[in-house]
C-alpha atoms as a PDB file:
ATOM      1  CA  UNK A   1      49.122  -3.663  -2.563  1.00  0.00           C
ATOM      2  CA  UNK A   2      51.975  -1.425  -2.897  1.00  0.00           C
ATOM      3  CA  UNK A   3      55.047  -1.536  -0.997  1.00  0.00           C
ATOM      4  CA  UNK A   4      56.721   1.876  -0.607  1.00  0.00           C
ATOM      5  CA  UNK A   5      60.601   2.390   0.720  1.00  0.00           C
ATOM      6  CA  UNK A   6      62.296   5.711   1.815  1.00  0.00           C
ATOM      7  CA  UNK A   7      65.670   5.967   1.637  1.00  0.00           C
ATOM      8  CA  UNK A   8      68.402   9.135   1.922  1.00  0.00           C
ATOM      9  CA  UNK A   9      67.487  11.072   5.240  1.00  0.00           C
ATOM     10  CA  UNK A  10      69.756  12.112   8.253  1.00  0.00           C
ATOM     11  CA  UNK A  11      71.437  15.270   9.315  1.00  0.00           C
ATOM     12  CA  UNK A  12      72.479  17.777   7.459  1.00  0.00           C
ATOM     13  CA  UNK A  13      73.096  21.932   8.666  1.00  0.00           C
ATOM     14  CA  UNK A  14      71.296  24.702   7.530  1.00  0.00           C
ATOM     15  CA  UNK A  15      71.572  25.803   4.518  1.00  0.00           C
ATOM     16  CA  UNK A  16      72.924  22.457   3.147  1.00  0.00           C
ATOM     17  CA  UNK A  17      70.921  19.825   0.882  1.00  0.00           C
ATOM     18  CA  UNK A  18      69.679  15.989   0.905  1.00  0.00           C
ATOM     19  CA  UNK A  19      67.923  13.997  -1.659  1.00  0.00           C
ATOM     20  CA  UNK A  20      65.389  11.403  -0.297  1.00  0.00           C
ATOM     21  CA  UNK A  21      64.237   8.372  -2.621  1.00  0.00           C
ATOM     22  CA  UNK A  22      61.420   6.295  -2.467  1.00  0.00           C
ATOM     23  CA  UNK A  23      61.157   2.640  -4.278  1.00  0.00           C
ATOM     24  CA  UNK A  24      58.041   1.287  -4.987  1.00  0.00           C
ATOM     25  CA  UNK A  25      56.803  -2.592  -5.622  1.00  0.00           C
ATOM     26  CA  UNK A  26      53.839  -4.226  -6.110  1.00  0.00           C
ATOM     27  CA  UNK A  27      50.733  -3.040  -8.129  1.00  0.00           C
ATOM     28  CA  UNK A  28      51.985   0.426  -8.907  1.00  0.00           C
ATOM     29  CA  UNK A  29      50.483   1.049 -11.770  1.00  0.00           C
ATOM     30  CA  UNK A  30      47.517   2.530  -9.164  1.00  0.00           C
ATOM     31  CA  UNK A  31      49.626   4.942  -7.916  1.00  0.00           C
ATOM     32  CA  UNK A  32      49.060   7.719 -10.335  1.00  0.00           C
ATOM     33  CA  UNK A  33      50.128  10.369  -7.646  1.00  0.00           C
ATOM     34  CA  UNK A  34      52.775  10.237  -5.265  1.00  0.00           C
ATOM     35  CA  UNK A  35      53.687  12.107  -2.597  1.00  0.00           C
ATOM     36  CA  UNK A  36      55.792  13.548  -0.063  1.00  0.00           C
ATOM     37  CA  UNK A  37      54.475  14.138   3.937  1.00  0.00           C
ATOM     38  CA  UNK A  38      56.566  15.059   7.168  1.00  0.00           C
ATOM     39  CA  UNK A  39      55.715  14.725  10.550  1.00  0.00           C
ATOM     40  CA  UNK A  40      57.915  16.817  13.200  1.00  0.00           C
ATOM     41  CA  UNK A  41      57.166  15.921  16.901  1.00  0.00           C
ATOM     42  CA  UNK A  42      54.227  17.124  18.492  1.00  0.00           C
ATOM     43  CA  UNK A  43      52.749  18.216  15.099  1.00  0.00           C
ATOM     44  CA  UNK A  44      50.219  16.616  12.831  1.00  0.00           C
ATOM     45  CA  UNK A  45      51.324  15.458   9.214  1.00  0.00           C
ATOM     46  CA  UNK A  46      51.394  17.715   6.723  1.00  0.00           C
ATOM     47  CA  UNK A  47      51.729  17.785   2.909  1.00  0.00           C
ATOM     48  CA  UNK A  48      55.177  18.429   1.547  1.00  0.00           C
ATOM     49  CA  UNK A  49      54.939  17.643  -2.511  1.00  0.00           C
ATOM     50  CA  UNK A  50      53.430  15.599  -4.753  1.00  0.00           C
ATOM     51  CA  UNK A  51      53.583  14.323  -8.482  1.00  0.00           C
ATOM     52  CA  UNK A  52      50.570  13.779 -10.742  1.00  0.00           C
ATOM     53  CA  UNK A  53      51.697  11.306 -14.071  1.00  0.00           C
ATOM     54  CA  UNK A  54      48.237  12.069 -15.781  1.00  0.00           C
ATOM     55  CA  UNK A  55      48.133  14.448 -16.298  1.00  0.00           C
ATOM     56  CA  UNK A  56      51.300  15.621 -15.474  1.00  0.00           C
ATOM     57  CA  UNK A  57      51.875  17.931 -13.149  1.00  0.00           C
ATOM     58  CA  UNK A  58      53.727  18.892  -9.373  1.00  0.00           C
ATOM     59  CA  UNK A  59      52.454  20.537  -6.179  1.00  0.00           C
ATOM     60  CA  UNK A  60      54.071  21.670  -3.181  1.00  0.00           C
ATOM     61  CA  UNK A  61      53.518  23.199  -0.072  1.00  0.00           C
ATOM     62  CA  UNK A  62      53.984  26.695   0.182  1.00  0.00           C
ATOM     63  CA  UNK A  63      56.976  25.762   2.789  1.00  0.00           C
ATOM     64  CA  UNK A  64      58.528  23.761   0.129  1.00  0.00           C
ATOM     65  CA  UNK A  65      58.278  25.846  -2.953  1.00  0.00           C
ATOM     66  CA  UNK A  66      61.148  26.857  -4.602  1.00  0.00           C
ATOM     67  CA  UNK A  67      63.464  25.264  -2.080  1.00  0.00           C
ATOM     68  CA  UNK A  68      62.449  21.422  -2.881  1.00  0.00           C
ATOM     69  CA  UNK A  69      61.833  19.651  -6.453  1.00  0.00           C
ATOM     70  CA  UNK A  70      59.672  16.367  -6.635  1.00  0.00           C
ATOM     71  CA  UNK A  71      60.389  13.904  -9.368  1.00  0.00           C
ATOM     72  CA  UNK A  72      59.331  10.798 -10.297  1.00  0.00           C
ATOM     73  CA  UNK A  73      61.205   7.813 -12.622  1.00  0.00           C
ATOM     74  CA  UNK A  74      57.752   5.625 -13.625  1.00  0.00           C
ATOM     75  CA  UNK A  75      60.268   3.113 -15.683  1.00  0.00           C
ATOM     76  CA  UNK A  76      62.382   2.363 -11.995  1.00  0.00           C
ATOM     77  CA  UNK A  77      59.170   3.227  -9.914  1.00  0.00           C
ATOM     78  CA  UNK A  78      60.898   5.764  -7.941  1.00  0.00           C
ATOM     79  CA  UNK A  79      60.049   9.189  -6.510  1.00  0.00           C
ATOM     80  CA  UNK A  80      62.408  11.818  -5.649  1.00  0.00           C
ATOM     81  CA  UNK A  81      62.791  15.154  -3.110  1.00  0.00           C
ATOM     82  CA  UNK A  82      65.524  17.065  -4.003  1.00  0.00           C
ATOM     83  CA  UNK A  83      65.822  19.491  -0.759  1.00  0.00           C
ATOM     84  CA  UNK A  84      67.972  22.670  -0.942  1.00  0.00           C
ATOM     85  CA  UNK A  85      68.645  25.137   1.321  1.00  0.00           C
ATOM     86  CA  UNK A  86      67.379  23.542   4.616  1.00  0.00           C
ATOM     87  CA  UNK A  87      66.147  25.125   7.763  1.00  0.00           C
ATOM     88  CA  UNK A  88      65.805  23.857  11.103  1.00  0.00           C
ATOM     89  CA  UNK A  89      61.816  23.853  11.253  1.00  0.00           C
ATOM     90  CA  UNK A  90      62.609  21.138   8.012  1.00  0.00           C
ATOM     91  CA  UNK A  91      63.312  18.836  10.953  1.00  0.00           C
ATOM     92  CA  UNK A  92      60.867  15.525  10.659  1.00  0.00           C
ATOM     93  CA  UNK A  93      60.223  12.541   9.113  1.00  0.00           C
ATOM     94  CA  UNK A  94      59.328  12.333   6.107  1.00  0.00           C
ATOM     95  CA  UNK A  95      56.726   9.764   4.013  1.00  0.00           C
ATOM     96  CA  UNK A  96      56.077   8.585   0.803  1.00  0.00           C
ATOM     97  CA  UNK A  97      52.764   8.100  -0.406  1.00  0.00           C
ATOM     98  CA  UNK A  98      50.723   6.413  -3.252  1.00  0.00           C
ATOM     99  CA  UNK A  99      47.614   7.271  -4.588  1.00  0.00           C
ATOM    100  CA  UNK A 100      45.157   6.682  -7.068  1.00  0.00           C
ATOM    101  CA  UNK A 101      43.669  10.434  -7.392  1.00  0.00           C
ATOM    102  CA  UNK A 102      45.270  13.117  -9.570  1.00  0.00           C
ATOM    103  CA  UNK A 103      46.567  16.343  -7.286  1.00  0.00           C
ATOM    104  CA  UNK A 104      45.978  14.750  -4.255  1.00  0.00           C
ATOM    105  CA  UNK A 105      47.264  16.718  -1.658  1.00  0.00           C
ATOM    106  CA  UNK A 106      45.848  16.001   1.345  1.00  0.00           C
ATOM    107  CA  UNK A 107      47.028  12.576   3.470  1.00  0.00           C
ATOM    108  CA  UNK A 108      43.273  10.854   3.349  1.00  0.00           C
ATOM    109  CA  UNK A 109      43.429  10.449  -0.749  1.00  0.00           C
ATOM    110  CA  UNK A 110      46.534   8.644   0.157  1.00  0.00           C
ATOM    111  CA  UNK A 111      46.195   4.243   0.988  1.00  0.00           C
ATOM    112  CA  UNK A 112      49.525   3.492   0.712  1.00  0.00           C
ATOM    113  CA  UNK A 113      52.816   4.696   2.747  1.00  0.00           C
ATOM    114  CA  UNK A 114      56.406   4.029   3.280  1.00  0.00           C
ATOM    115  CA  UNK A 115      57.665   3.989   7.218  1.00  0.00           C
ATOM    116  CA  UNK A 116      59.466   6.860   6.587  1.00  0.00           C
ATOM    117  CA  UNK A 117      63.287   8.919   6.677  1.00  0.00           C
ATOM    118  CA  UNK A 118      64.369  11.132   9.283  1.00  0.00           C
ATOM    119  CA  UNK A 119      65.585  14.317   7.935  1.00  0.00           C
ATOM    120  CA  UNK A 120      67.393  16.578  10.747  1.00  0.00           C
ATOM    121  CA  UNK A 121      68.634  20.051  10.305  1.00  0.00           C
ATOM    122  CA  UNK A 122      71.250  21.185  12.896  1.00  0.00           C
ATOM    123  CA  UNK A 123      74.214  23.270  13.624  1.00  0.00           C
END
C-alpha cells in the first residue's frame, strides 16, 4: 500500500503561482511514476504531469507545458507541481498518483491516489 498526501492548493489570481506537494508512505519503492491529475466540475479527470525515476524522464499535458514543472525528491518521497502563470480554466482539484509503469499517463496505470488539493484561480 501506499499512502499519498496533497498539500499547497487554494486561491490564487490569474497570472499568479502555487506549488502543490505530495508526501508519500508506505511501500513506495513501487511507485516508479508519479503523477499529477485534476478534476474541474462537471469534467472527467485528466492528466496534468508526471515523473518517470527509471528511466528518468517528465511528461505533461499539452495545457501544462511550459507553464508547470513536476519534480520529484525520492530521498523525502515527495512530488512537486510548480504552477506559474495560472488561468481560470486551471480551476480543479488536483491528485497525486503512484504507479508502477514508466510514462504512465493515463489515470488506469495509476492504483494509488491522494484525496486531493483544490487549486482556484480567480479575480
Amino acid at each position: 500500500q501506499v499512502q499519498l498526501v496533497e498539500s499547497g492548493g487554494g486561491l490564487v489570481r490569474p497570472g499568479g503561482s502555487l506549488k502543490l506537494s505530495c508526501t508519500a508512505s508506505g511501500r513506495t519503492f513501487g511507485s516508479n511514476t508519479m503523477g499529477w491529475f485534476r478534476q474541474a466540475p462537471g469534467k472527467e479527470r485528466e492528466f496534468v504531469a508526471a515523473h518517470t525515476w527509471i528511466p528518468r524522464s517528465t511528461y505533461y499535458a499539452h495545457s501544462a507545458e511550459g507553464r508547470f514543472t513536476i519534480s520529484r525528491d525520492n530521498a523525502k518521497n515527495m512530488l512537486v507541481l510548480e504552477m506559474n502563470s495560472l488561468k481560470p480554466e486551471d480551476t480543479a482539484v488536483y491528485y497525486c498518483a503512484a504507479s508502477p509503469t514508466p510514462r504512465a499517463t493515463l489515470s488506469n496505470a495509476y492504483g494509488y491516489w491522494g484525496q486531493g488539493t483544490q487549486v482556484t484561480v480567480s479575480s
